[in-house]
Protein backbone atom coordinates (compact mmCIF):
# COMPACT_ATOMS: atom_id res chain seq x y z
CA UNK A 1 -20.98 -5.95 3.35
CA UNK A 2 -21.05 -6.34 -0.36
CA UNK A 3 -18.95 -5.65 -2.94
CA UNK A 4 -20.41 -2.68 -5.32
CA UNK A 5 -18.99 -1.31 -8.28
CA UNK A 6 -21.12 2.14 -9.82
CA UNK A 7 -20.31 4.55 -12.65
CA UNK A 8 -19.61 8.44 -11.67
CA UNK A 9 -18.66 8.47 -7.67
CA UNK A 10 -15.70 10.91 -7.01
CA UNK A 11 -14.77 12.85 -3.91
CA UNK A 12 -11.82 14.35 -3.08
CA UNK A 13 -9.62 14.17 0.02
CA UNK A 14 -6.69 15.54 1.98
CA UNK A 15 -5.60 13.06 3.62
CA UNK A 16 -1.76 12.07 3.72
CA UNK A 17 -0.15 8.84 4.78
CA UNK A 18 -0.93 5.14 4.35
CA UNK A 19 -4.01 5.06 6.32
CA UNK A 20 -7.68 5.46 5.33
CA UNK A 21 -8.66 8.35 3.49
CA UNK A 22 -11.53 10.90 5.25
CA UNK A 23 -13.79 11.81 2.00
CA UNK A 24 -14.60 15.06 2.15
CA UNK A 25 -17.81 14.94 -0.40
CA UNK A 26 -18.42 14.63 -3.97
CA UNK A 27 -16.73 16.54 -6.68
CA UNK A 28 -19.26 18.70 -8.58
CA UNK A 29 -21.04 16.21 -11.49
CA UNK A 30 -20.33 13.35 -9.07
CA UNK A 31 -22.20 10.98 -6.63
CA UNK A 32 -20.82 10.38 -3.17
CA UNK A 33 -19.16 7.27 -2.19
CA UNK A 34 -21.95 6.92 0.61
CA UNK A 35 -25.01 7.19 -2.29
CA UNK A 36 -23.18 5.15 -5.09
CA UNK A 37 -21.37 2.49 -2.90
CA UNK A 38 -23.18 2.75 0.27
CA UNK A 39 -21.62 2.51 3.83
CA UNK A 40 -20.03 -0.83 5.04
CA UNK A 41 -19.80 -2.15 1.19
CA UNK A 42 -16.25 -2.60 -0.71
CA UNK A 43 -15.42 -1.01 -3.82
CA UNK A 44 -12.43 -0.90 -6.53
CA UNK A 45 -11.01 2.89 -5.43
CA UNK A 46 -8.46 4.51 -7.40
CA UNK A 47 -6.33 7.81 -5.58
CA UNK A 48 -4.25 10.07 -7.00
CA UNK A 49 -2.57 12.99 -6.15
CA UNK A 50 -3.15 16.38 -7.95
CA UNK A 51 -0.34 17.74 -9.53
CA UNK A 52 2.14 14.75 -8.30
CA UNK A 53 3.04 11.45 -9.72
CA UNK A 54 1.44 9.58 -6.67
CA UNK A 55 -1.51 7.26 -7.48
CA UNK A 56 -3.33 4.08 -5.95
CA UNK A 57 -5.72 1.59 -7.40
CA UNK A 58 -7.01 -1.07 -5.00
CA UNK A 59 -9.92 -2.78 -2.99
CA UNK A 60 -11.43 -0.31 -0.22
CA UNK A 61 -14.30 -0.58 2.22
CA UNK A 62 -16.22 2.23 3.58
CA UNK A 63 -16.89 3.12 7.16
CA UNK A 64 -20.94 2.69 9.08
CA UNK A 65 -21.09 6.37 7.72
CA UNK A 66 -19.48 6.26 4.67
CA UNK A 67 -17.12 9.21 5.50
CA UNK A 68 -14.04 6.99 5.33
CA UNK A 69 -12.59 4.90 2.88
CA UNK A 70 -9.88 2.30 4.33
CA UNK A 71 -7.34 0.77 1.91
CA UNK A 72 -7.94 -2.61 1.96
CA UNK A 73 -5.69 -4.56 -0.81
CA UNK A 74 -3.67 -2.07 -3.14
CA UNK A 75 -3.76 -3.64 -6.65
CA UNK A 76 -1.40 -1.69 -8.41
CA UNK A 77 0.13 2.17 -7.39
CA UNK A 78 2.91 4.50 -8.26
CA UNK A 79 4.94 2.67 -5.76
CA UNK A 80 5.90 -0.50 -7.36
CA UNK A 81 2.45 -1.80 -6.47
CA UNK A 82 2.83 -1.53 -2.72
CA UNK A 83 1.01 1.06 -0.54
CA UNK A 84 1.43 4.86 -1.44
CA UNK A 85 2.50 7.26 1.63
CA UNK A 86 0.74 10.16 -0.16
CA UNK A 87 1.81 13.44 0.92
CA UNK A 88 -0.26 16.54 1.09
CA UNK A 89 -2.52 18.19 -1.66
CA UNK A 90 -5.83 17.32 -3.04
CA UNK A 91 -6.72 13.83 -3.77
CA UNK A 92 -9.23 12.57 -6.45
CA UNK A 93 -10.86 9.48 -4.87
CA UNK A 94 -13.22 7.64 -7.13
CA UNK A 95 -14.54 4.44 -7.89
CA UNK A 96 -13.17 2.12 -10.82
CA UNK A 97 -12.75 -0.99 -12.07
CA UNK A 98 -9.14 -2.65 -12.24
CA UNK A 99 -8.13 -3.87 -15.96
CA UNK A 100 -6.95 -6.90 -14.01
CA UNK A 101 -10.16 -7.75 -12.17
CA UNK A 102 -12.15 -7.47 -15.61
CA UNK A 103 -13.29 -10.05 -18.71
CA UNK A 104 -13.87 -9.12 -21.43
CA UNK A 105 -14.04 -9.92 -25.44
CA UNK A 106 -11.18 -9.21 -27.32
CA UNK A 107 -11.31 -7.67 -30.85
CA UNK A 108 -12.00 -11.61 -32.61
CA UNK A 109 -14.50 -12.24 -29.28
CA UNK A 110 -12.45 -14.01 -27.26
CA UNK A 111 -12.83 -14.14 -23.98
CA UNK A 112 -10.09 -12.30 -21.93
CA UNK A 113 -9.03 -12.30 -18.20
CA UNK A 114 -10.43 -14.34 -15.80
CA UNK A 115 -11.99 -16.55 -18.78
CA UNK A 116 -11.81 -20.16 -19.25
CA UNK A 117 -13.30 -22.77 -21.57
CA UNK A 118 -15.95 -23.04 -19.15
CA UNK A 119 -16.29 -19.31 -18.57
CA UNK A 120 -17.16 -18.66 -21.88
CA UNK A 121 -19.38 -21.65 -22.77
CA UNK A 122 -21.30 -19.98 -19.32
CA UNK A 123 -21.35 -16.53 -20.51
CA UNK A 124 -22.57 -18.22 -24.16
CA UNK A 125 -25.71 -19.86 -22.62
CA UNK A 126 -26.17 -16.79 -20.82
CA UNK A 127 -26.07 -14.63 -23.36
């Protein structure tokens, strides 16, 4: 199991509740969860709700055939953070990556986030 992050994977989804959400394919212009994460692997997922105020942005893993994506940590969500009980209508599911799990240069190229002194003398010799 690895942890992959990839640009462009949406399905949608019915499902309701706090449980795992059954994907039911990808939305037109959009991979699949099972060709651009890949099934068993872990992925930053963000939910929400069509036409409601319910959302969910957390760390998910997919199922041996990719046809289920269970909500591992939620990060942040329309309910102060905690796990949404999303009730029925269609779902966007899609992969993303959480402003608080990324680094980044601010606008003078500082490093931001998760950097350190010796983050950024790293990412200098790397770059």
């Amino acid at each position: 199991m690895a942890l992959v992050i990839n640009d462009r994977v949406k399905e949608s989804s019915t499902s309701i509740g706090t449980g795992a959400f059954a994907l039911n394919g990808a939305v037109n212009g959009f991979e699949s969860f099972a060709t651009g994460i890949g099934n068993n692997n872990t992925t930053y997922y963000a939910i929400f709700n069509q036409g409601t105020n319910e959302w969910e942005v957390g760390l998910g893993t997919l199922d041996a055939t990719s046809a289920n994506l269970t909500r591992t940590t939620v990060i942040s969500s329309s309910n102060s953070d905690a796990v949404v009980d999303f009730q029925s209508g269609t779902k966007d599911v899609f992969c993303t990556l959480p402003a608080s799990k990324s680094v980044y240069l601010d606008a003078s190229g500082t490093p931001v986030g998760a950097a350190s002194a010796g983050f950024a003398l790293a990412m200098a010799v790397a770059l």
